[in-house]
N, C-alpha and C. Protein backbone atom coordinates (compact mmCIF):
# COMPACT_ATOMS: atom_id res chain seq x y z
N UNK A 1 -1.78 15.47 45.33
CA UNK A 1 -2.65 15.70 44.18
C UNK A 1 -1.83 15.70 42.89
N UNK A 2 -0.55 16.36 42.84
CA UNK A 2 -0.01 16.45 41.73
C UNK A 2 0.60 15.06 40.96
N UNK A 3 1.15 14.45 42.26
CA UNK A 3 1.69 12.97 41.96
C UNK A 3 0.62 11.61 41.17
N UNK A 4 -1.06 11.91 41.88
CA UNK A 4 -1.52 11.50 41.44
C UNK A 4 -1.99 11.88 39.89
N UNK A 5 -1.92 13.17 39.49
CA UNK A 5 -2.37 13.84 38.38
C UNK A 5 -1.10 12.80 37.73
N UNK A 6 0.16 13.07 37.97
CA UNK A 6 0.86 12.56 36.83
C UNK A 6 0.96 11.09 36.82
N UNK A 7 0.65 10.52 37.98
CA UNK A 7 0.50 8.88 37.28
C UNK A 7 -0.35 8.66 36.67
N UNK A 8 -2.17 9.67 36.53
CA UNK A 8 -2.81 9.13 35.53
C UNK A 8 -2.52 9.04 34.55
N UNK A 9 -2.05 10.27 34.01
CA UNK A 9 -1.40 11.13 32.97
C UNK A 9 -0.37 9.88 32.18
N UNK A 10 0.34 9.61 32.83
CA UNK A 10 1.59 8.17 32.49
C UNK A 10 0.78 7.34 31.97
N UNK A 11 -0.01 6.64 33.07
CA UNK A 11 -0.75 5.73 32.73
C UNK A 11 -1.69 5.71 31.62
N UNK A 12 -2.23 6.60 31.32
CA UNK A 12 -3.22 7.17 29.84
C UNK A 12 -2.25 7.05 28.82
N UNK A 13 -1.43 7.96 29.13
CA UNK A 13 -0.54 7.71 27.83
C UNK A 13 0.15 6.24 27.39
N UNK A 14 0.36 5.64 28.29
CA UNK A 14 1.43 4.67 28.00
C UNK A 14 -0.10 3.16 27.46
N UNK A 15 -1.65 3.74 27.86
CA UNK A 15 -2.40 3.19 27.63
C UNK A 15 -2.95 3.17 25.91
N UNK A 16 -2.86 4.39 25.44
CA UNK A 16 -2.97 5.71 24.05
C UNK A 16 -2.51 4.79 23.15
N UNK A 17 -3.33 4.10 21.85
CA UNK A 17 -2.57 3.97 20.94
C UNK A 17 -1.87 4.74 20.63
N UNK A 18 -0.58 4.63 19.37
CA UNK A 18 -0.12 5.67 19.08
C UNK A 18 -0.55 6.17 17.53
N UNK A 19 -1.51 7.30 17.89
CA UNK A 19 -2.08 8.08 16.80
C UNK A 19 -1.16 8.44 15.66
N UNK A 20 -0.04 9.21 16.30
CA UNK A 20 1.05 10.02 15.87
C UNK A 20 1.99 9.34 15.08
N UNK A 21 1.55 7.78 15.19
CA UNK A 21 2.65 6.62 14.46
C UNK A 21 2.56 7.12 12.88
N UNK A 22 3.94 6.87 12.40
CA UNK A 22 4.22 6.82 11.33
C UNK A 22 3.16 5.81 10.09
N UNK A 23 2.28 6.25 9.12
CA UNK A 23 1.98 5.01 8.48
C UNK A 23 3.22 3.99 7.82
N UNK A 24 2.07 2.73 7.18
CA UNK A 24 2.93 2.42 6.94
C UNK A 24 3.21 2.33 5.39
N UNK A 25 4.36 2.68 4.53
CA UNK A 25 3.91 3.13 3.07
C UNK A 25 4.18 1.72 2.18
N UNK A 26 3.65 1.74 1.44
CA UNK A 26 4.22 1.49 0.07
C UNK A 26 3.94 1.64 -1.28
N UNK A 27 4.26 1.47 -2.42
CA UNK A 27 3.78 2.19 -3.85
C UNK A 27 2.85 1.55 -4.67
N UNK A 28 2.43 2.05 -5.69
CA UNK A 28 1.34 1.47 -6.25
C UNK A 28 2.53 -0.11 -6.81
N UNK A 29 1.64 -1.25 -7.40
CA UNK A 29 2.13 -2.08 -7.92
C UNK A 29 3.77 -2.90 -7.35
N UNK A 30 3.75 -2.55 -5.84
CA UNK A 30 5.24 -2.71 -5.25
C UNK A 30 5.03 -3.84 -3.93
N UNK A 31 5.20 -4.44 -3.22
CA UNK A 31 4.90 -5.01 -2.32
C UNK A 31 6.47 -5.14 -1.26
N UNK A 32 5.93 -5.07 -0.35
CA UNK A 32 6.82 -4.59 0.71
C UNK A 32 6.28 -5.73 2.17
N UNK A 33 7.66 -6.30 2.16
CA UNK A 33 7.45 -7.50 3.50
C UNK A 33 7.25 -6.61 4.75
N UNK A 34 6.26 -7.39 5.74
CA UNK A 34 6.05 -6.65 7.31
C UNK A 34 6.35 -8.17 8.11
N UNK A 35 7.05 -7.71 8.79
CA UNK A 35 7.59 -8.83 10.27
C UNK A 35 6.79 -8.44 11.04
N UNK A 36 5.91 -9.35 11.41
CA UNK A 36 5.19 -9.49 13.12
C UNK A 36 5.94 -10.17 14.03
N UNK A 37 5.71 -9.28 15.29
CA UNK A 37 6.54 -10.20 16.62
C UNK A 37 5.86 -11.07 17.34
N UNK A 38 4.81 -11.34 16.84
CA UNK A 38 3.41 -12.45 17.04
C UNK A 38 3.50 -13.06 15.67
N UNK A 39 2.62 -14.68 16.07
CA UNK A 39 1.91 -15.39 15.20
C UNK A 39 0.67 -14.11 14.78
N UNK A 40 0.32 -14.32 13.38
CA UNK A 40 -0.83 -13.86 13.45
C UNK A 40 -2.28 -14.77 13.48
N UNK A 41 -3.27 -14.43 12.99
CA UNK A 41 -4.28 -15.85 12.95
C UNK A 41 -5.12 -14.88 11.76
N UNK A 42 -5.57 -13.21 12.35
CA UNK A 42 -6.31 -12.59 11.40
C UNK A 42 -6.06 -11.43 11.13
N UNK A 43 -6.11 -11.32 9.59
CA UNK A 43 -5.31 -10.00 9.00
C UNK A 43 -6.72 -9.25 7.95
N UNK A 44 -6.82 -7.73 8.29
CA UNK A 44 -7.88 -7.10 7.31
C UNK A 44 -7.43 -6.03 7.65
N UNK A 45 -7.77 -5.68 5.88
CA UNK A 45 -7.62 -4.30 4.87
C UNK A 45 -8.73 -3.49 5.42
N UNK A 46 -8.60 -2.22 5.99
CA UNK A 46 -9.85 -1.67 5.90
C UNK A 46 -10.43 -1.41 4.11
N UNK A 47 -9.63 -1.07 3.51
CA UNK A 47 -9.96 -0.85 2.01
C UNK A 47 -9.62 -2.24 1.08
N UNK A 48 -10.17 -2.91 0.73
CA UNK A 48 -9.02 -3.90 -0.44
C UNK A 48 -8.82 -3.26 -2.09
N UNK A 49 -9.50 -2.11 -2.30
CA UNK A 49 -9.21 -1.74 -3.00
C UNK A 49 -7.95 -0.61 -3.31
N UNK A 50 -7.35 -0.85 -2.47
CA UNK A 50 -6.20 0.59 -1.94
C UNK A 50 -4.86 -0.66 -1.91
N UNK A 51 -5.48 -1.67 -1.03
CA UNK A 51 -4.21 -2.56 -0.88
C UNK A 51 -4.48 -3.77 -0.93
N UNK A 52 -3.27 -5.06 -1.05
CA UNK A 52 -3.89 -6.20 -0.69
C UNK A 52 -2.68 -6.78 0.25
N UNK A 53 -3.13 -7.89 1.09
CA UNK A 53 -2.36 -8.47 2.03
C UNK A 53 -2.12 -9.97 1.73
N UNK A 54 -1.10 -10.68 1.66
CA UNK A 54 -0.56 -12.20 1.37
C UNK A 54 -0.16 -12.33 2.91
N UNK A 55 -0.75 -13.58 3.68
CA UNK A 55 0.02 -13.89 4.86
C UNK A 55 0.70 -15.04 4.09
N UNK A 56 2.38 -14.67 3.92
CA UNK A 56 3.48 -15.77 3.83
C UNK A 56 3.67 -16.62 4.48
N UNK A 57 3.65 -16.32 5.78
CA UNK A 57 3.48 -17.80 7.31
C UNK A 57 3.35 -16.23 8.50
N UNK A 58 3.00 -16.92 9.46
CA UNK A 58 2.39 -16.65 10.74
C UNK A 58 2.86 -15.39 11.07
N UNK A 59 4.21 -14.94 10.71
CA UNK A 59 4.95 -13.92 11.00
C UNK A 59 4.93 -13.17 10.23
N UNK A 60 5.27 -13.17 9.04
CA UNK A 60 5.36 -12.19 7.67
C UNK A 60 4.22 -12.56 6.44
N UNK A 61 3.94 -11.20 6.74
CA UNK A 61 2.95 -10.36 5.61
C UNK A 61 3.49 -10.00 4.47
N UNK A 62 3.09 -9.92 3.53
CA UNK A 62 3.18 -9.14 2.43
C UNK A 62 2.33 -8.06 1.83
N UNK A 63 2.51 -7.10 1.54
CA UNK A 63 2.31 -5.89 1.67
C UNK A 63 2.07 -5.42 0.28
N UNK A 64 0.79 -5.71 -0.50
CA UNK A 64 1.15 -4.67 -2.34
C UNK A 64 -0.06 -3.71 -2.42
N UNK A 65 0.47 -2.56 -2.90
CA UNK A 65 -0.19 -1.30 -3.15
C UNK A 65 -1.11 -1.53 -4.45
N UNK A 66 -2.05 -1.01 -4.38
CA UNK A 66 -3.23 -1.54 -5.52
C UNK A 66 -3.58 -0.51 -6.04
N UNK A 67 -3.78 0.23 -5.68
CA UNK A 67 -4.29 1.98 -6.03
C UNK A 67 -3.98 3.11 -5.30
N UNK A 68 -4.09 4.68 -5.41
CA UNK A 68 -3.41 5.51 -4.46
C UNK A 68 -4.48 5.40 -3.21
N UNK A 69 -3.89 5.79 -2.20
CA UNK A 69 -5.18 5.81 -1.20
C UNK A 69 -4.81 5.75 0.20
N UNK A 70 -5.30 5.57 1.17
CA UNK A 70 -5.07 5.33 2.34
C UNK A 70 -6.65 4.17 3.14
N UNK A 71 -5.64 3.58 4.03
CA UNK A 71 -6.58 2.76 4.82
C UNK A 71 -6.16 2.38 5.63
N UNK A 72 -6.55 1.37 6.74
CA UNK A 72 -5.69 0.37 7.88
C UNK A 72 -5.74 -1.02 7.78
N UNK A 73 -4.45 -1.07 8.14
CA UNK A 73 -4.06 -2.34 8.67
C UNK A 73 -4.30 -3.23 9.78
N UNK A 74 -5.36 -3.94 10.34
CA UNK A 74 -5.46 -4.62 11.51
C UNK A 74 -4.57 -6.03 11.71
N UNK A 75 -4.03 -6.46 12.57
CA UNK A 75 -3.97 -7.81 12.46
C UNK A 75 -3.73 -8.62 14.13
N UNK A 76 -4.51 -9.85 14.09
CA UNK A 76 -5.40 -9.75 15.39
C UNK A 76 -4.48 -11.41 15.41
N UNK A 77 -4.01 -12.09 16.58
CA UNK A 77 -3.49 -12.85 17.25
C UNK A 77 -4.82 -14.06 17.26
N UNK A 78 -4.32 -15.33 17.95
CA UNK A 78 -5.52 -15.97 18.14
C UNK A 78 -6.80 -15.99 19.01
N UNK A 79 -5.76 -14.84 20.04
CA UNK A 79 -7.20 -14.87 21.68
C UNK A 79 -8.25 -13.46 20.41
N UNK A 80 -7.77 -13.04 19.65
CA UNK A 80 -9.05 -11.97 18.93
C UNK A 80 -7.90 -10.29 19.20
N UNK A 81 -6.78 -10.17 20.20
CA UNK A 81 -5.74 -9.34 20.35
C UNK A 81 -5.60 -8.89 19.44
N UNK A 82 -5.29 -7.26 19.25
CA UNK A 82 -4.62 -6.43 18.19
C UNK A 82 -3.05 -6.72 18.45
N UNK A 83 -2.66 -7.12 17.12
CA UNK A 83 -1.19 -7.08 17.71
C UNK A 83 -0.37 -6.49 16.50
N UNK A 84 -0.90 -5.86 15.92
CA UNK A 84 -0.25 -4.84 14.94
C UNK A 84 -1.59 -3.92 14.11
N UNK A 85 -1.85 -3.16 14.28
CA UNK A 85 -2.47 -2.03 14.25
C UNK A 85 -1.86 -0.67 13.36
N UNK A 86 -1.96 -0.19 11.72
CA UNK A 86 -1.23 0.76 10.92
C UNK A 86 -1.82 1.34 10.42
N UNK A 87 -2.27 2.63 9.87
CA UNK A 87 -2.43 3.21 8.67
C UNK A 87 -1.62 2.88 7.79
N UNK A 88 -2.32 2.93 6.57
CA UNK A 88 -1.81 2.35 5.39
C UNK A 88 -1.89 3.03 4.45
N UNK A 89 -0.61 3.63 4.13
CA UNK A 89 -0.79 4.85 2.89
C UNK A 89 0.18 4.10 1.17
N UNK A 90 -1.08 4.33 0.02
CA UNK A 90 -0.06 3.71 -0.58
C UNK A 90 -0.56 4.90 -1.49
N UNK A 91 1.15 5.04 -2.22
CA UNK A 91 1.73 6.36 -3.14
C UNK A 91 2.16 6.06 -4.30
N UNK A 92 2.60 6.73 -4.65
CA UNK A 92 3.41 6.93 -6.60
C UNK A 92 4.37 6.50 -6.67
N UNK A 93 4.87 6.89 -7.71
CA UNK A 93 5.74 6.06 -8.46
C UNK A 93 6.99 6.25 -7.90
N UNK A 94 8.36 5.65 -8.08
CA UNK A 94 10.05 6.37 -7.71
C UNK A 94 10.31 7.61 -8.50
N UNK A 95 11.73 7.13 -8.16
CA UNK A 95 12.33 8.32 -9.10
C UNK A 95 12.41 8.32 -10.25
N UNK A 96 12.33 6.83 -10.77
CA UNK A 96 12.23 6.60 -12.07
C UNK A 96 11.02 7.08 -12.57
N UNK A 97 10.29 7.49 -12.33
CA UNK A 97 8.65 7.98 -12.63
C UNK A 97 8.44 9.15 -13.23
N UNK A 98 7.53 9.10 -14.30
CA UNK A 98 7.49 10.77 -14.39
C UNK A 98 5.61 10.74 -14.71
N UNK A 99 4.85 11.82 -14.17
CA UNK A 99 3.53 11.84 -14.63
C UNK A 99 3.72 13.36 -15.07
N UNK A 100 2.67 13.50 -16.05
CA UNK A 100 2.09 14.71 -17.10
C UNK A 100 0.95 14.88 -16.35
N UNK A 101 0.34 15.71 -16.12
CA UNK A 101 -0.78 16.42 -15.98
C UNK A 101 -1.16 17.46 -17.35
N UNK A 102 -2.09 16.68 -17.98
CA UNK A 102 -2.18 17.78 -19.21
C UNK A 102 -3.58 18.18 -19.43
N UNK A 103 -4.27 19.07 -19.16
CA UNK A 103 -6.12 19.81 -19.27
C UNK A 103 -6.67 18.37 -17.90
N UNK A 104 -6.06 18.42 -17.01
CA UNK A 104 -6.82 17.85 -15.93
C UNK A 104 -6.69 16.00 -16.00
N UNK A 105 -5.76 15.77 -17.34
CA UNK A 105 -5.60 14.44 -17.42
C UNK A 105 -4.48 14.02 -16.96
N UNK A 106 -4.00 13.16 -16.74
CA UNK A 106 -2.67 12.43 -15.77
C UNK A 106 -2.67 11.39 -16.83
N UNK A 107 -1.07 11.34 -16.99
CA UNK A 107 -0.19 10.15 -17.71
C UNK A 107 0.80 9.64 -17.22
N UNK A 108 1.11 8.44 -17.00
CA UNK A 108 2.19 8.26 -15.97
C UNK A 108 3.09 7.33 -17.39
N UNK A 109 4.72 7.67 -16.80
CA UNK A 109 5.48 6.99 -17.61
C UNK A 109 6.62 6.44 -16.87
N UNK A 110 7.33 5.36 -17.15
CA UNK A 110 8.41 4.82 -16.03
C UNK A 110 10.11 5.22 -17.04
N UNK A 111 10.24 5.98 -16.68
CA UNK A 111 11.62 6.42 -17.29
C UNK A 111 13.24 5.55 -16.72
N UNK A 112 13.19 4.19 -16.95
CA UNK A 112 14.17 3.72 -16.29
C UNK A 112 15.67 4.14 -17.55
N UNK A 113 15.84 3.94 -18.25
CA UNK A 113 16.54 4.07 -19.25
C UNK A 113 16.16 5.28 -20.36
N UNK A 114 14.75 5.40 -20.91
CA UNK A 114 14.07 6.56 -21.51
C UNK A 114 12.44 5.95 -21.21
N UNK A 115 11.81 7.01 -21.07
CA UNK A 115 10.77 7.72 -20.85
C UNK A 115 9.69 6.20 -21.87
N UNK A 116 8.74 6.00 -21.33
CA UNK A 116 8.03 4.90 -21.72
C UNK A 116 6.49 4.70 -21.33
N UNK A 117 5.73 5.28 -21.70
CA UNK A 117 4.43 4.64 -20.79
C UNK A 117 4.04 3.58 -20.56
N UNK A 118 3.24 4.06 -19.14
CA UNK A 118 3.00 2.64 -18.31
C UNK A 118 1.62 2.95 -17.60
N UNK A 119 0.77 1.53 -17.49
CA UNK A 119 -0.16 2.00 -16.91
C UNK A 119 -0.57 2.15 -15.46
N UNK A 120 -1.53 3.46 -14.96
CA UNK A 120 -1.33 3.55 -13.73
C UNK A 120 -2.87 3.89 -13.21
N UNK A 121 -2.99 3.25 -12.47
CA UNK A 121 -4.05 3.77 -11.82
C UNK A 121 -4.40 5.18 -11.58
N UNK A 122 -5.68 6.05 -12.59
CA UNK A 122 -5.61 7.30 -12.10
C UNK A 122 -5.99 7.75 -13.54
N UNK A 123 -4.67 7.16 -14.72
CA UNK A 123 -4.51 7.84 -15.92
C UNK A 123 -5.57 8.29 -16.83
N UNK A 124 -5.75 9.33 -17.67
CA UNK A 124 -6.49 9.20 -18.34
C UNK A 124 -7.20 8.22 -19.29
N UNK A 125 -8.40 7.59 -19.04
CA UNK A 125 -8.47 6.39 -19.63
C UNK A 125 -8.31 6.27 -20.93
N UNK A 126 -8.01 6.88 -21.70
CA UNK A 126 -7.44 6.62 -23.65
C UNK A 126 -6.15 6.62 -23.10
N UNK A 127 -4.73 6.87 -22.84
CA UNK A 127 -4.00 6.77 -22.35
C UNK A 127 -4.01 5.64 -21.97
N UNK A 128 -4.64 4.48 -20.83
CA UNK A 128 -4.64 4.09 -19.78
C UNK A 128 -4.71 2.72 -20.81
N UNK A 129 -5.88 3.21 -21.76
CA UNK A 129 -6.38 1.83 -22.64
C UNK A 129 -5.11 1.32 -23.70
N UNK A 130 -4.63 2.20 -23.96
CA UNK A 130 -3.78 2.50 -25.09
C UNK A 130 -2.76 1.95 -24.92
N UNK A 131 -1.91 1.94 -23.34
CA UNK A 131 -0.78 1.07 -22.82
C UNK A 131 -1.10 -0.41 -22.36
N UNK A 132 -2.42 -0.67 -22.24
CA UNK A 132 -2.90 -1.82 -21.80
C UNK A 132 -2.94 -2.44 -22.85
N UNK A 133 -3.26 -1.82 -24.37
CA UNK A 133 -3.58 -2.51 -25.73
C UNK A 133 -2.05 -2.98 -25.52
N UNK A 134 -0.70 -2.19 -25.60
CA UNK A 134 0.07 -2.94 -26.21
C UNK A 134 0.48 -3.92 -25.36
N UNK A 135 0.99 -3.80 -23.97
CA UNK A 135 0.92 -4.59 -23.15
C UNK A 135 0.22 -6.21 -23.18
N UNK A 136 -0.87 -5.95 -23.35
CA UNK A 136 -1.52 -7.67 -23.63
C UNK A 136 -1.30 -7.75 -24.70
N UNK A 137 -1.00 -6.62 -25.86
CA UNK A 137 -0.52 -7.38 -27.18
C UNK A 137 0.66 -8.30 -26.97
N UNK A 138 1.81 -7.75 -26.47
CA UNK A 138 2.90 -7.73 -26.35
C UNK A 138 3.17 -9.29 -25.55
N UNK A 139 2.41 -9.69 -24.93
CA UNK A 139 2.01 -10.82 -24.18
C UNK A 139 1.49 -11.80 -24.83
N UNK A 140 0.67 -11.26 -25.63
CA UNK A 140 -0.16 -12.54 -26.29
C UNK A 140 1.01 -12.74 -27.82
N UNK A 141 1.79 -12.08 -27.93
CA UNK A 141 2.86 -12.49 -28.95
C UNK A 141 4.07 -13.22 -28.31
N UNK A 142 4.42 -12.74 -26.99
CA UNK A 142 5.32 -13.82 -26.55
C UNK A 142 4.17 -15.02 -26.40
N UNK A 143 3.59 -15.23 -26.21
CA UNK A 143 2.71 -16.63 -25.74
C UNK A 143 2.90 -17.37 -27.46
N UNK A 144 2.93 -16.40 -28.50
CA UNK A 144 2.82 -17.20 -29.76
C UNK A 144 0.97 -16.93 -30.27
N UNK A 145 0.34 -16.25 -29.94
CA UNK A 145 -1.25 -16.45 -29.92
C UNK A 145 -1.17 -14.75 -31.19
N UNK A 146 -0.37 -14.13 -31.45
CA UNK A 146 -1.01 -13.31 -32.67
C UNK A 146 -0.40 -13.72 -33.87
């Protein structure tokens, strides 16, 4: 009885996705390569607003964070097979990062050299608008268009 208890036991487990798996991360606005040990054929976001996915060729994915959030990763072989299966957590900024929280509003700034705002998904939107103004300004003057 016992022998049989533990081969089910083996067998269940070794059957068990693994819940307990690590997600898989990456940051807002960052994209991060994934190696499959399969061709793939079909790849979906449970969220596309959290993340988006580039298949580069058959093997490697590309990986960019779109907003904070969490979701999964499926990606299915040609017989219809799961052959990579993730939670998908995408997060903040590095170390270079700094956000304000000020009366319930969030400002995010990228401090690589000094302290600079930048826009981030989340921010208070006058803030949010305000870095976006100069930004496409700043763009449409390299282009030569102001």
């Amino acid at each position: 009885m016992t022998k049989t208890f533990f081969a089910a036991l083996a067998i269940c487990l070794a059957l068990a996705p693994a819940a307990a798996a690590d997600p898989f991360k990456v940051k807002v606005d960052e994209t991060v390569t994934l190696k499959l040990n399969q061709p793939a054929n079909s790849v979906v976001v449970g969220n596309a607003t959290v993340a988006d996915v580039t298949v580069h060729d058959a093997r490697t994915l590309l990986v960019t964070g779109k907003a904070f959030g969490s979701t999964n990763l499926t990606v299915l072989d040609r017989s219809g097979n799961t052959i990579y299966s993730s939670q998908l957590t995408v997060g903040g900024e590095d170390d270079a990062g700094l956000t304000i929280v000020r009366s319930g509003a969030t400002y995010s700034y990228s401090c690589v050299d000094k302290c600079r705002a930048t826009p981030m998904v989340g921010d208070a939107p006058s803030h949010f608008q305000d870095v976006m103004t100069t930004v496409t300004g700043k763009q449409q003057t390299a282009k030569g268009q102001q």
